[in-house]
C-alpha atoms as a PDB file:
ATOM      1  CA  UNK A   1       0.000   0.000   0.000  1.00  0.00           C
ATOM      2  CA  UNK A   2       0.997   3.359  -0.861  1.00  0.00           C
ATOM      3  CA  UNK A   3       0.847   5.781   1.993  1.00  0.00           C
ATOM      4  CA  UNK A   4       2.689   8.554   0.588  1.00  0.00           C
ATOM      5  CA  UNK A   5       0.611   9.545  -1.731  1.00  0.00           C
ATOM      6  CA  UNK A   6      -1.694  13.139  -1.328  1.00  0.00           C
ATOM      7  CA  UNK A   7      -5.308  12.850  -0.372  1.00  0.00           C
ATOM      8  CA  UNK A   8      -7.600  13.300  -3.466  1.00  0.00           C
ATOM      9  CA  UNK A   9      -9.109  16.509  -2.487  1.00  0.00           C
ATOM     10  CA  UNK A  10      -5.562  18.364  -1.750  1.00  0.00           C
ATOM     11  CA  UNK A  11      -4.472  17.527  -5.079  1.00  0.00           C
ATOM     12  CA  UNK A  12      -7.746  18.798  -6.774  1.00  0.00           C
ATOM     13  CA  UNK A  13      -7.499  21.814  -4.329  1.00  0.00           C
ATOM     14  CA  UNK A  14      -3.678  22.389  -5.510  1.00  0.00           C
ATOM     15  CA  UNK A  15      -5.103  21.798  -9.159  1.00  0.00           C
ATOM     16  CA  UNK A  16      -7.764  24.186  -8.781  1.00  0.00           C
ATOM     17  CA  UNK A  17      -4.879  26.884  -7.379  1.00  0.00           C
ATOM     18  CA  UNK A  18      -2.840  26.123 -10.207  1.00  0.00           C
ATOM     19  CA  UNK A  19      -5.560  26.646 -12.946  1.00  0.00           C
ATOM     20  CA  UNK A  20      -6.602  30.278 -11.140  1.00  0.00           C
ATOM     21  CA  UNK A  21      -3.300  31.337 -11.430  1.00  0.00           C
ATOM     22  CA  UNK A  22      -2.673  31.097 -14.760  1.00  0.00           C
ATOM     23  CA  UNK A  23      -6.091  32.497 -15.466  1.00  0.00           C
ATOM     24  CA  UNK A  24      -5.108  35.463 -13.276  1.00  0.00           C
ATOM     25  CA  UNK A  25      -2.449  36.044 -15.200  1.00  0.00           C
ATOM     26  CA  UNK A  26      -4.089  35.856 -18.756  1.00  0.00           C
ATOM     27  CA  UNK A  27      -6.458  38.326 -17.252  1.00  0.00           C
ATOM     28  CA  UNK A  28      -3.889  40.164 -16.711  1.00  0.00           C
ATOM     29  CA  UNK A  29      -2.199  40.366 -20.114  1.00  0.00           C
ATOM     30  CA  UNK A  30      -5.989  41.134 -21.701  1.00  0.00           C
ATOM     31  CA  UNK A  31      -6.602  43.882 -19.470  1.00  0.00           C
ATOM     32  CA  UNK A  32      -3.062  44.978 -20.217  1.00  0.00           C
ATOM     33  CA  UNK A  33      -3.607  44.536 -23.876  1.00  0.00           C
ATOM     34  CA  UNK A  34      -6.851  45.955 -24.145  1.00  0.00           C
ATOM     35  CA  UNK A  35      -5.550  49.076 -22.275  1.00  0.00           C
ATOM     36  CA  UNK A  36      -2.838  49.524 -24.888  1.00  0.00           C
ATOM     37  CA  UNK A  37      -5.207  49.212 -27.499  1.00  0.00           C
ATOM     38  CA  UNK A  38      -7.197  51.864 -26.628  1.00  0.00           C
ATOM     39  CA  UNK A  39      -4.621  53.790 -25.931  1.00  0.00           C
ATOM     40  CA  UNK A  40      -2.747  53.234 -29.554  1.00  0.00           C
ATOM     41  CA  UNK A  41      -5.753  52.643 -32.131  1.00  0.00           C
ATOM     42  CA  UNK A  42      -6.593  54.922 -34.530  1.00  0.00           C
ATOM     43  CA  UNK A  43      -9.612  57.291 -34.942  1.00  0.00           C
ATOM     44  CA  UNK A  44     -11.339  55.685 -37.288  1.00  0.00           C
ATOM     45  CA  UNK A  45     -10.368  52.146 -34.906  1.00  0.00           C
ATOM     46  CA  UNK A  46     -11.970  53.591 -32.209  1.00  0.00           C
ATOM     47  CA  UNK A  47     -14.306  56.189 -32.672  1.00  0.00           C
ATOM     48  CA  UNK A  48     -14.316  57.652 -29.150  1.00  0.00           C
ATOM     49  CA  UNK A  49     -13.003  61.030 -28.498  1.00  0.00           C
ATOM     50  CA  UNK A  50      -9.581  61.476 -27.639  1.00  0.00           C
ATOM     51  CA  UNK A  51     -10.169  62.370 -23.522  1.00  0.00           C
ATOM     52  CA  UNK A  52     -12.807  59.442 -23.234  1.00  0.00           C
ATOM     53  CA  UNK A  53      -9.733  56.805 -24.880  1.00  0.00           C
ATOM     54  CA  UNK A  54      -6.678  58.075 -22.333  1.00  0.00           C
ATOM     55  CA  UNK A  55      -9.187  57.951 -19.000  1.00  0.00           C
ATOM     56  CA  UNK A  56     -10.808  54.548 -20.360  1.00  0.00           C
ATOM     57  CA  UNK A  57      -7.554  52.892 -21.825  1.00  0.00           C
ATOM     58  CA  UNK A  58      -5.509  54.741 -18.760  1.00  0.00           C
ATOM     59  CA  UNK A  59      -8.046  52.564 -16.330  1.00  0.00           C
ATOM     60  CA  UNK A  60      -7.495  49.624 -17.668  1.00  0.00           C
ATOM     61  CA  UNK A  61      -3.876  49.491 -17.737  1.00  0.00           C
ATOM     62  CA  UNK A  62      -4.282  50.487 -14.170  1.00  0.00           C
ATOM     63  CA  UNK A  63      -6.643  47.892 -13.248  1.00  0.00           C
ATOM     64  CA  UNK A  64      -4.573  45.336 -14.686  1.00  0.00           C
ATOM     65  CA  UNK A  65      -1.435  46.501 -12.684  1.00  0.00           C
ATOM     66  CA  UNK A  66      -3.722  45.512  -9.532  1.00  0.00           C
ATOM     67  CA  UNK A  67      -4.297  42.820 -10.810  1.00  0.00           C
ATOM     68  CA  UNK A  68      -0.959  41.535 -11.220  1.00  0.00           C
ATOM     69  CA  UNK A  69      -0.219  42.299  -7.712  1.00  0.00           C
ATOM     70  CA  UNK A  70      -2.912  40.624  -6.313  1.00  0.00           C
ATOM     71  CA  UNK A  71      -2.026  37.731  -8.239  1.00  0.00           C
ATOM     72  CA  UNK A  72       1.594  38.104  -7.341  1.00  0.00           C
ATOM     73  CA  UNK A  73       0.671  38.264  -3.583  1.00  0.00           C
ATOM     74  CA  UNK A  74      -1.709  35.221  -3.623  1.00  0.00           C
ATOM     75  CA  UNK A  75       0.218  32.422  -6.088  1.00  0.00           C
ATOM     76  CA  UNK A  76       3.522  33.387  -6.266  1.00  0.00           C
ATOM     77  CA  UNK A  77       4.590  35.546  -2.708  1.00  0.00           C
ATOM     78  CA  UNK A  78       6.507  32.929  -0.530  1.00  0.00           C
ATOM     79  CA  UNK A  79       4.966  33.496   2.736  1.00  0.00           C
ATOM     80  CA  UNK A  80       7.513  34.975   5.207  1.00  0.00           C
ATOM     81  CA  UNK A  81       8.505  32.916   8.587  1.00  0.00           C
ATOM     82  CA  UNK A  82       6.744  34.741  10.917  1.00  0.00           C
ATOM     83  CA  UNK A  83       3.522  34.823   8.814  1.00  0.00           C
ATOM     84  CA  UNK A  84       2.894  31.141   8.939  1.00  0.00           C
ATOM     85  CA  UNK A  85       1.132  29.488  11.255  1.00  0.00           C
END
């Protein structure tokens, strides 16, 4: 018998961690990319005037720094010694 091995719901927990993180981090790339966008495209791309496309495209770049950072903190932050328990 194998006793090593990782109860079945730890794994599916660490699987589930695993799949949010990398969908954390595509988010972040589409906000990211989406900011840019609006920021970059063309009049005739985009036909929003120019103050509307820097507040809108300015929001979402910042909204997708946040999100990196949150996603930073949660999946990839080493907890330090004296913050585990």
């Amino acid at each position: 018998m194998n006793y090593s091995r990782r109860p079945q719901r730890q794994r599916q927990e660490n699987a589930y961690g695993n799949i949010m993180k990398y969908i954390s981090l595509l988010m972040v790339l589409l906000y990211f990319g989406f900011g840019l966008y609006i920021l970059l495209s063309s009049p005739q791309q985009i036909p929003f005037p120019k103050e509307f496309k820097y507040i809108l495209g300015g929001l979402l770049l910042f909204y997708g720094f946040i999100r990196f950072v949150r996603a930073y903190q949660q999946y990839f932050k080493k907890p330090r010694r004296d913050e585990e328990e």
